[in-house]
N, C-alpha and C. Protein backbone atom coordinates (compact mmCIF):
# COMPACT_ATOMS: atom_id res chain seq x y z
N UNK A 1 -51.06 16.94 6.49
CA UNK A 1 -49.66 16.78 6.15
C UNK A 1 -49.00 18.15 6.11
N UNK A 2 -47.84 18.03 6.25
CA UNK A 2 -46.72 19.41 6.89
C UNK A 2 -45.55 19.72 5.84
N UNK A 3 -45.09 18.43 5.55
CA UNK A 3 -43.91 17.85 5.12
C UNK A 3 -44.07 17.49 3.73
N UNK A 4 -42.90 17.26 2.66
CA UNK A 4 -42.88 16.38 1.65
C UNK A 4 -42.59 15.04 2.31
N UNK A 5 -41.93 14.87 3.16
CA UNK A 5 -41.78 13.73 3.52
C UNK A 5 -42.95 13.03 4.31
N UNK A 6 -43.82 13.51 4.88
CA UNK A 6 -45.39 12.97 5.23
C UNK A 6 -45.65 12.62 3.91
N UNK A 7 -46.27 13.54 2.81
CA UNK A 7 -46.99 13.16 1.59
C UNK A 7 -46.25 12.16 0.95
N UNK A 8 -44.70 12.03 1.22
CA UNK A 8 -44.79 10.77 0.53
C UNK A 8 -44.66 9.03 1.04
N UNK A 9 -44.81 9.22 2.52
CA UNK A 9 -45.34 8.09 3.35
C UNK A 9 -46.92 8.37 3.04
N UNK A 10 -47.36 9.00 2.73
CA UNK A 10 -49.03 8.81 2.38
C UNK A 10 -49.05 8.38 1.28
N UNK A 11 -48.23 8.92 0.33
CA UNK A 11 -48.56 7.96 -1.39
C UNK A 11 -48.31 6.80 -1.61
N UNK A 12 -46.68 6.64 -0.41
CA UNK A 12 -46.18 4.99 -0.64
C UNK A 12 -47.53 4.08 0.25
N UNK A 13 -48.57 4.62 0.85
CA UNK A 13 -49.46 3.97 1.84
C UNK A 13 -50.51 3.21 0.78
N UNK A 14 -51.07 4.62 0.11
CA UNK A 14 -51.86 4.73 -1.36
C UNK A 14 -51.55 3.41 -2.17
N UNK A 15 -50.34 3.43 -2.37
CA UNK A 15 -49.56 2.50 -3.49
C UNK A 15 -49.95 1.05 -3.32
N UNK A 16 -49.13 0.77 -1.87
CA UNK A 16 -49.19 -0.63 -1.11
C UNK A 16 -51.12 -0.86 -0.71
N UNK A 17 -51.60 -0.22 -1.00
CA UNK A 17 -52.96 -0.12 -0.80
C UNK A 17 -54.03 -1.08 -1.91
N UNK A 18 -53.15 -0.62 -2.83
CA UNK A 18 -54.01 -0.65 -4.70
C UNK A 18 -53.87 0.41 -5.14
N UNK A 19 -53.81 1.28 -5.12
CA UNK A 19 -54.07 2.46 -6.00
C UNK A 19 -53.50 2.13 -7.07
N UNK A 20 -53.71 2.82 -8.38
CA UNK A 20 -53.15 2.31 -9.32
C UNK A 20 -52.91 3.25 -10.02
N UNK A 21 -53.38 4.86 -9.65
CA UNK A 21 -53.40 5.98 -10.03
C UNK A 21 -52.81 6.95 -9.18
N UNK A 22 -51.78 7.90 -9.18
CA UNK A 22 -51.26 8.60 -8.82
C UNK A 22 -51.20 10.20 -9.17
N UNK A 23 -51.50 11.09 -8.96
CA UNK A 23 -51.96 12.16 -9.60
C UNK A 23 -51.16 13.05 -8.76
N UNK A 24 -49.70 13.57 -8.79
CA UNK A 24 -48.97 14.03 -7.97
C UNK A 24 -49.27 15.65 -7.53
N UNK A 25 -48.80 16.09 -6.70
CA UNK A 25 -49.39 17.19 -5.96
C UNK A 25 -48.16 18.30 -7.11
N UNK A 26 -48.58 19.62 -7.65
CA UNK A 26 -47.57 20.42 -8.87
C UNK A 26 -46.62 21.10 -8.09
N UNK A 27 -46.12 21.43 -6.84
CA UNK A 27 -45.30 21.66 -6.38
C UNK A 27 -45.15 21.46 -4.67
N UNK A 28 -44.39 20.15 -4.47
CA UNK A 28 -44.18 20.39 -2.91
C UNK A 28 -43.02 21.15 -2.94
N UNK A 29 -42.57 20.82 -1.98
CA UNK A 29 -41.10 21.76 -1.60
C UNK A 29 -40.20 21.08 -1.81
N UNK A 30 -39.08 21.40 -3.11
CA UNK A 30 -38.24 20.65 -3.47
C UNK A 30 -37.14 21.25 -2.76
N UNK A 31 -36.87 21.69 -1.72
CA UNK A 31 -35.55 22.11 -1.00
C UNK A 31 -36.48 22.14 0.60
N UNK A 32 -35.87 21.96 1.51
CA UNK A 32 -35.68 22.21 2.96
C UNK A 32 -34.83 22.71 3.60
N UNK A 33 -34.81 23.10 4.85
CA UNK A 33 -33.37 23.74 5.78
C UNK A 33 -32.63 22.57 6.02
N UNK A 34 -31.74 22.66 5.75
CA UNK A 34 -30.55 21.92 6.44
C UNK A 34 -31.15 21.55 8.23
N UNK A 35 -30.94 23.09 8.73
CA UNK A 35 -30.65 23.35 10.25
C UNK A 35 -31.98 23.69 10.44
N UNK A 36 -32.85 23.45 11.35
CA UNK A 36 -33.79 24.19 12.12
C UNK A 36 -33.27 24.02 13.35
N UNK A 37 -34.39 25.42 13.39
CA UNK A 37 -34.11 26.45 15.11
C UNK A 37 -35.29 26.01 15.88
N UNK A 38 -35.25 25.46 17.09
CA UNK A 38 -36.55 25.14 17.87
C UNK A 38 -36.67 26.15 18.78
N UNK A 39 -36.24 27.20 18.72
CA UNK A 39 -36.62 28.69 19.29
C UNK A 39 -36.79 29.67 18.35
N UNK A 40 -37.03 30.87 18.56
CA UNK A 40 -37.52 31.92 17.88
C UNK A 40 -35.90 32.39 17.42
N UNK A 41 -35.14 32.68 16.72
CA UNK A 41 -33.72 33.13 15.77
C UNK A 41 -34.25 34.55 16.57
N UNK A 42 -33.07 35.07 17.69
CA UNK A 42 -33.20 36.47 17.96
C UNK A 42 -32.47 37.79 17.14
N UNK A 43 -33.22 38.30 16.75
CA UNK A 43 -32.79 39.22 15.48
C UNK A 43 -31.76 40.13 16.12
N UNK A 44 -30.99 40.26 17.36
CA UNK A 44 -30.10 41.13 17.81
C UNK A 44 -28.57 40.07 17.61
N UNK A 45 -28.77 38.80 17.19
CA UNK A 45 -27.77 38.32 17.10
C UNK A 45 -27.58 38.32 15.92
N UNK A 46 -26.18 37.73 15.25
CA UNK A 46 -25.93 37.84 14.23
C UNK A 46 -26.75 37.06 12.69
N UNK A 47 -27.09 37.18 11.86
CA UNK A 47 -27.76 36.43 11.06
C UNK A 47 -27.44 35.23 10.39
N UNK A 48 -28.25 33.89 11.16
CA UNK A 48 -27.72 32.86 11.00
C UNK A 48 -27.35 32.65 9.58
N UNK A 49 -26.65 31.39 9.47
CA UNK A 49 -26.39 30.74 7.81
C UNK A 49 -27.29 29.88 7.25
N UNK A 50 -27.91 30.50 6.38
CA UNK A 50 -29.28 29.06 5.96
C UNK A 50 -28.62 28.21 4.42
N UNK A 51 -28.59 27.27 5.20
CA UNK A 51 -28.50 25.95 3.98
C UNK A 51 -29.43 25.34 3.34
N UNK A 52 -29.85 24.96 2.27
CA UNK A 52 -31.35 23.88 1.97
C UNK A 52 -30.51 22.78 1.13
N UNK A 53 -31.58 21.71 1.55
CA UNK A 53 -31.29 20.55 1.14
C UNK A 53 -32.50 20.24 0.21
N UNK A 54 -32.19 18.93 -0.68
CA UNK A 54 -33.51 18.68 -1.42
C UNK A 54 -33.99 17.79 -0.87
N UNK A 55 -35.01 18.12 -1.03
CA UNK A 55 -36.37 16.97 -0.88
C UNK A 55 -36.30 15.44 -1.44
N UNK A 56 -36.96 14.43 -0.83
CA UNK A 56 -36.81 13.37 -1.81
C UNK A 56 -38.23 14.13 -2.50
N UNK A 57 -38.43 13.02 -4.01
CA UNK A 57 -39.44 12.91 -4.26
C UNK A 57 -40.62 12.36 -4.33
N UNK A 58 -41.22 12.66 -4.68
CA UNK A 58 -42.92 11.68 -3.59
C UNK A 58 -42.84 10.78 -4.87
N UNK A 59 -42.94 10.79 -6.15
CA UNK A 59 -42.94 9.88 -7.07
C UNK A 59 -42.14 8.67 -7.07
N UNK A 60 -41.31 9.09 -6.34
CA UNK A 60 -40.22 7.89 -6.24
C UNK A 60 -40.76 6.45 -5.80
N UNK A 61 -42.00 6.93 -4.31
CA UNK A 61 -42.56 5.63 -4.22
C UNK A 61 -44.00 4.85 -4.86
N UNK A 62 -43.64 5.75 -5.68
CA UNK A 62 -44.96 5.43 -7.10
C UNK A 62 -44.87 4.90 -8.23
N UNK A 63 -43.79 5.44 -8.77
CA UNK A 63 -42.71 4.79 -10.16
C UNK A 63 -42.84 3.25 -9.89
N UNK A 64 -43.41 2.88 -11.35
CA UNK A 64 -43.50 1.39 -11.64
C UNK A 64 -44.39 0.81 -10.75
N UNK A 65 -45.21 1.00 -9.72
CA UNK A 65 -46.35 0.54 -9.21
C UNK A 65 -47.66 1.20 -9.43
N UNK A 66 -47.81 2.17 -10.12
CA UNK A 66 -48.84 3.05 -10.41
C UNK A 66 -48.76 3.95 -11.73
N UNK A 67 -49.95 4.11 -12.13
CA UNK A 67 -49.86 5.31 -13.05
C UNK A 67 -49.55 6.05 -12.77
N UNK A 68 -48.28 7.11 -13.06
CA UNK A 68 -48.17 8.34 -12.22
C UNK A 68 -48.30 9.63 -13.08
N UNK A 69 -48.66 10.74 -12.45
CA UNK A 69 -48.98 11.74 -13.45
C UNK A 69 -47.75 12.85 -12.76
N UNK A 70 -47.39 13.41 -13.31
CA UNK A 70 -46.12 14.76 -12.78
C UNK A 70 -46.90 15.72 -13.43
N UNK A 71 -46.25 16.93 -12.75
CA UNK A 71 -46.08 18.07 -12.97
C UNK A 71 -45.03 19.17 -13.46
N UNK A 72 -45.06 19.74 -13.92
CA UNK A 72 -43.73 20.89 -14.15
C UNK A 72 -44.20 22.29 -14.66
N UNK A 73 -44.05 22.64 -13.36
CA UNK A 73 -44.03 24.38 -13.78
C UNK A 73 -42.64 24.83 -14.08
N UNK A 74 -42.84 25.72 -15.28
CA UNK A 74 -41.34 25.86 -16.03
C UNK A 74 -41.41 27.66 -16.43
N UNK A 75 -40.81 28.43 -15.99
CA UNK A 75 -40.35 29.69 -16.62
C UNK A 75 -39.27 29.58 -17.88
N UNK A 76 -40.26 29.61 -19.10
CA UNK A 76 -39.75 29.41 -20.09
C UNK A 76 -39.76 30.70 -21.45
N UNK A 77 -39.80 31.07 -22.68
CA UNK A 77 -39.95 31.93 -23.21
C UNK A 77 -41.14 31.35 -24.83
N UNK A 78 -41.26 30.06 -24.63
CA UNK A 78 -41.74 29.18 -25.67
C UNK A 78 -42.29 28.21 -25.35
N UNK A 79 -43.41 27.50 -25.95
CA UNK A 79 -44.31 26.46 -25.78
C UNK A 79 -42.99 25.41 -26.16
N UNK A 80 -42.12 25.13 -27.54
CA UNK A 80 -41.06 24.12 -27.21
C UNK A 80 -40.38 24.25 -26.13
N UNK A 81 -40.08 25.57 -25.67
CA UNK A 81 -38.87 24.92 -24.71
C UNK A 81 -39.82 24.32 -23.64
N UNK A 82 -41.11 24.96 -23.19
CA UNK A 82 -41.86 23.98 -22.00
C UNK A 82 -41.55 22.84 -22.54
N UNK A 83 -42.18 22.39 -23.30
CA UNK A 83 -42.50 20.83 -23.58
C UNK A 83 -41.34 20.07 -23.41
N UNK A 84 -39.85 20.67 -24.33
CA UNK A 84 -38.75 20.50 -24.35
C UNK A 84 -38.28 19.64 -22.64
N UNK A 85 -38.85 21.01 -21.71
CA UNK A 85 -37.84 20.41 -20.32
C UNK A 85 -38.93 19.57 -19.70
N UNK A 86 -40.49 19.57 -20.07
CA UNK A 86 -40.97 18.77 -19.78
C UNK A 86 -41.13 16.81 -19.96
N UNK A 87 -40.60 16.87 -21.10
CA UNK A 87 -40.26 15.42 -21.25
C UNK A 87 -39.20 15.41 -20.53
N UNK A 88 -37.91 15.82 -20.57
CA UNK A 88 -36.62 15.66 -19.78
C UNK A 88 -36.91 15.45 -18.55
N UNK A 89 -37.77 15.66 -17.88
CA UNK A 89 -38.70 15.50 -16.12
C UNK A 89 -39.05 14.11 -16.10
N UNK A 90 -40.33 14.24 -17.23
CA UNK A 90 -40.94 12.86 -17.49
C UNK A 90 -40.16 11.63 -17.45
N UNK A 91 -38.87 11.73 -18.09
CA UNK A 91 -38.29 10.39 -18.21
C UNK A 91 -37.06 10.48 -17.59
N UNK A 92 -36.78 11.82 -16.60
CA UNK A 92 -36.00 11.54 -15.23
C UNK A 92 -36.63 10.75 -13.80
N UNK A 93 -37.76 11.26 -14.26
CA UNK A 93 -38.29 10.54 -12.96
C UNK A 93 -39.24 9.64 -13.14
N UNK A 94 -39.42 9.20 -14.26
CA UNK A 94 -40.30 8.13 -14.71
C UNK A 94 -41.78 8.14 -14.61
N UNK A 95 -42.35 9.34 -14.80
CA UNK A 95 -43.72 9.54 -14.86
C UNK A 95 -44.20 8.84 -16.36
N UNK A 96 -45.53 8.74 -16.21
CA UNK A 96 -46.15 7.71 -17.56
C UNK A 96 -46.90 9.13 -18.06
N UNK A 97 -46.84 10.33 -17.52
CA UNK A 97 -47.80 11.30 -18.11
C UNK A 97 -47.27 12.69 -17.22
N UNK A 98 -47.28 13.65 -18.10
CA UNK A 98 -46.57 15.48 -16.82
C UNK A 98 -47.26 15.70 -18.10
N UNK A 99 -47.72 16.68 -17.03
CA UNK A 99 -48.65 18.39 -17.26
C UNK A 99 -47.36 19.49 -17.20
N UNK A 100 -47.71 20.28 -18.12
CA UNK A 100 -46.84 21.25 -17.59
C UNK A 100 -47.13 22.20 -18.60
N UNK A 101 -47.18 23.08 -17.26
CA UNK A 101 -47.43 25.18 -18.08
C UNK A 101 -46.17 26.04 -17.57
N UNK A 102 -46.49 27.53 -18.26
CA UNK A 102 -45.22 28.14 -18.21
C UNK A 102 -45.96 29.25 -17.31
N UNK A 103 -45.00 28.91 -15.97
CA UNK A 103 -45.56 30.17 -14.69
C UNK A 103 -45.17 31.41 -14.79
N UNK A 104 -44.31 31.70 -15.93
CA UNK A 104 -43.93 32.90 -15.94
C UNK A 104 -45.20 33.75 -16.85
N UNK A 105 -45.60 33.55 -17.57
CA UNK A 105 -47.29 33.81 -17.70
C UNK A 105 -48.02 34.30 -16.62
N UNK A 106 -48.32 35.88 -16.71
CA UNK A 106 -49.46 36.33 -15.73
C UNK A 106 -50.69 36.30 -15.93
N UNK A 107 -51.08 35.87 -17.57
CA UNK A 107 -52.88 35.91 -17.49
C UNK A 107 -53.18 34.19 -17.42
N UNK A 108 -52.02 33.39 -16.52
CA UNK A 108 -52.36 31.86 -16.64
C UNK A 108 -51.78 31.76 -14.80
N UNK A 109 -52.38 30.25 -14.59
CA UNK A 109 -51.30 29.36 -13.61
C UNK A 109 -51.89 30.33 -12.30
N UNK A 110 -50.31 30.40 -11.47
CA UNK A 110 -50.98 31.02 -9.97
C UNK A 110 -51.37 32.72 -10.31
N UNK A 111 -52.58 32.51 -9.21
CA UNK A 111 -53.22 33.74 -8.99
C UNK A 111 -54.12 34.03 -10.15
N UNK A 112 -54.93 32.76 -10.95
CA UNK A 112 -55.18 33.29 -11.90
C UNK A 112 -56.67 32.19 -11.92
N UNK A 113 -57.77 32.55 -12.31
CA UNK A 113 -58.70 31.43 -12.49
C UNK A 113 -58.43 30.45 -13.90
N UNK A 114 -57.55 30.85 -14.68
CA UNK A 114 -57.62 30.01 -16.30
C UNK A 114 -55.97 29.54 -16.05
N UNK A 115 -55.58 28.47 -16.90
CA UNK A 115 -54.25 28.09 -16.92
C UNK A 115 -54.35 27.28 -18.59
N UNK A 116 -53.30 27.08 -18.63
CA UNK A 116 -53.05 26.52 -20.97
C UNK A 116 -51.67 25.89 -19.93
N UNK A 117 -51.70 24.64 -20.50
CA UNK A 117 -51.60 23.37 -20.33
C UNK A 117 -50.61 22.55 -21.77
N UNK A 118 -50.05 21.89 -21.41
CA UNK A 118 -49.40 20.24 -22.51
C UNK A 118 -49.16 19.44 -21.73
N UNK A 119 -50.36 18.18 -21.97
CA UNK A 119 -50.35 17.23 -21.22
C UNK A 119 -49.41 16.16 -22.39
N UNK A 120 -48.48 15.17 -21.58
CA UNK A 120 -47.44 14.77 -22.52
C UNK A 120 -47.28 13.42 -21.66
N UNK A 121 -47.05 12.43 -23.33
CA UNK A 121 -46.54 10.90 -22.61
C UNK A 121 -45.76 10.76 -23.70
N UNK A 122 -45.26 9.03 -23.51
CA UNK A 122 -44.70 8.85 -24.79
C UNK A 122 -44.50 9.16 -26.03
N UNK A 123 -46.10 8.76 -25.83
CA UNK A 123 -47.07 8.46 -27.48
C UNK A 123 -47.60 9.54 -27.96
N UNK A 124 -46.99 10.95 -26.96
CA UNK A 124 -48.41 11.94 -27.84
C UNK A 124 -48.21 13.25 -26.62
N UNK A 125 -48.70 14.37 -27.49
CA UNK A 125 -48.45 15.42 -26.63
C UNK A 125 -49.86 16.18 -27.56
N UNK A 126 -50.48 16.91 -26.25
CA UNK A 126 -51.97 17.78 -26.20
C UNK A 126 -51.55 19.06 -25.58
N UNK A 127 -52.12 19.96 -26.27
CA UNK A 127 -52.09 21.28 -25.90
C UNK A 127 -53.41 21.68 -25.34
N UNK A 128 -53.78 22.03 -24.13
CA UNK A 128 -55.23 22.58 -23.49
C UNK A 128 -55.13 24.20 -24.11
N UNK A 129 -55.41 24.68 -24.64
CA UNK A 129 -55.43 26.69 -24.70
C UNK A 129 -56.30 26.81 -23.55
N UNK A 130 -55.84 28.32 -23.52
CA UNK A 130 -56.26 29.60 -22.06
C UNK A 130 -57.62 29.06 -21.82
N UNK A 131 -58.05 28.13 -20.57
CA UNK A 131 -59.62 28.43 -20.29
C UNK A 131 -59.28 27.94 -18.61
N UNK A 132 -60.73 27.60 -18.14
CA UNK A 132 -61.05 27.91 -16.87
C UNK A 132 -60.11 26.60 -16.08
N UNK A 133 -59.77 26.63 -14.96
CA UNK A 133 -59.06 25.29 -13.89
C UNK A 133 -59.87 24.24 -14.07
N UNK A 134 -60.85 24.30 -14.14
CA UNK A 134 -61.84 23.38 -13.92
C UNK A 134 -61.87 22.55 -15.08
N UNK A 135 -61.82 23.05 -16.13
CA UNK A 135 -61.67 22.55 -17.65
C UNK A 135 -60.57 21.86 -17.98
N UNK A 136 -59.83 22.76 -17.41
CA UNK A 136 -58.07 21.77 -17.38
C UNK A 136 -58.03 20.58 -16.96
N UNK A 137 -58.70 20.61 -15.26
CA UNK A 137 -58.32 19.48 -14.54
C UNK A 137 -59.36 18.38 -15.12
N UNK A 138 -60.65 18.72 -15.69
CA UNK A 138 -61.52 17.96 -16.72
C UNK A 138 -60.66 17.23 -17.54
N UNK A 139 -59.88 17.56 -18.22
CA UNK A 139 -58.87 17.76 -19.51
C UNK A 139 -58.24 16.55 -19.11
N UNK A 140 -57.20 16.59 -17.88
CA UNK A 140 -56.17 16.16 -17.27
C UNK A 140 -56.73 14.78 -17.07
N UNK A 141 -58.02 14.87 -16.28
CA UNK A 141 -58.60 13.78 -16.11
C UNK A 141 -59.11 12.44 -17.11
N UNK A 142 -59.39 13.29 -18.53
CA UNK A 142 -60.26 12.86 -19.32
C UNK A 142 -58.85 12.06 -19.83
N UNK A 143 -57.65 12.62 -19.93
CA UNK A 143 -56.68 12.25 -20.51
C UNK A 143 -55.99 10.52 -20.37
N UNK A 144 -55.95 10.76 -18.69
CA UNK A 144 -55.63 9.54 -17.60
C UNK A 144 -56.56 8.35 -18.02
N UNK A 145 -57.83 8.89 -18.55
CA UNK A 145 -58.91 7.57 -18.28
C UNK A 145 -57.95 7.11 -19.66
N UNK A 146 -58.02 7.85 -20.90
CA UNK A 146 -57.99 7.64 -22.09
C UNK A 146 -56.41 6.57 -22.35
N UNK A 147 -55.43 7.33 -21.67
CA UNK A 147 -54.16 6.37 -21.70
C UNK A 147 -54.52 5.30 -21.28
N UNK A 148 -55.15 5.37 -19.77
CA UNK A 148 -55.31 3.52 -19.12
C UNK A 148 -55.93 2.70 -19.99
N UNK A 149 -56.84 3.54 -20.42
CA UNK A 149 -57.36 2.19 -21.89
C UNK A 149 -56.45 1.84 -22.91
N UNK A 150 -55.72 2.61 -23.42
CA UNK A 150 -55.18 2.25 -24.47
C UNK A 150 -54.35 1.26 -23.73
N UNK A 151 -53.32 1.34 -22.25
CA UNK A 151 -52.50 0.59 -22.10
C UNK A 151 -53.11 -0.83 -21.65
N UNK A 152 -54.46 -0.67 -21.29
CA UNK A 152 -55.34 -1.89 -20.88
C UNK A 152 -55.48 -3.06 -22.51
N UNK A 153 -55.69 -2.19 -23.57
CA UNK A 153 -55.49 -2.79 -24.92
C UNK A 153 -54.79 -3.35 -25.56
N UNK A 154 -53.40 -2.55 -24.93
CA UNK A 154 -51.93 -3.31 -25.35
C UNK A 154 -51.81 -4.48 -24.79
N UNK A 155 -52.12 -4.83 -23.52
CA UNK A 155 -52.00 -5.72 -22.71
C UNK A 155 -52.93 -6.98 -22.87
């Protein structure tokens, strides 16, 4: 896949499939060009005008047919304000569960082997502290099983 718009004819595929779990990718490309050039832009001419447009979102064809998990990387100055704009995500776009760390952090996130984490739903918000990716996505995982039961209970 190339596109946000491939990945999310692959999730709506997923969906209509069974899946019942959705574990969204933490950043496609939420803007595109307006205009593409199907030649090389010759740098002796003048410098074109670049526009971007947004992306749809891949969750869109997941919402209400699947568990869906989001993401949000947030340049923030505080663990509330993450969490803060992280629910505001959650229940814009109707995720049942978002992860979300603060990328403005250099000993976490990209370029980094460790990332600190608040995994957040309705019912409840978890803080992962500074350790390895692997532990996180352990974390993340362990989390997903733990909600589907509870909502398997309610039911």
């Amino acid at each position: 896949m190339k596109t946000t718009d491939e990945m999310m004819k692959e999730v709506e595929a997923g969906v209509k499939e069974g899946f019942s779990i959705v574990i969204l990718a933490g950043a496609p490309a939420d803007f595109s060009f307006q205009n593409k050039f199907e030649n090389k832009v010759d740098t002796a001419r003048e410098v074109p005008e670049v526009k971007l447009i947004k992306t749809p979102k891949v969750s869109s064809v997941a919402v209400g047919k699947a568990f869906v998990v989001g993401f949000s990387a947030e340049t923030v100055d505080n663990d509330e304000e993450l969490t803060k704009k992280a629910r505001a995500k959650m229940e814009r776009h109707g995720f049942n569960m978002i992860v979300t760390n603060n990328v403005s952090r250099h000993d976490i996130g990209f370029g980094s082997t460790d990332n600190e984490i608040f995994i957040i739903t309705n019912e409840s918000q978890m803080k992962i502290s500074k350790n390895n990716k692997i532990v996180i996505a352990r974390g993340i995982l362990d989390n997903v099983k733990k909600e589907l039961e509870l909502q398997r209970r309610r039911v």
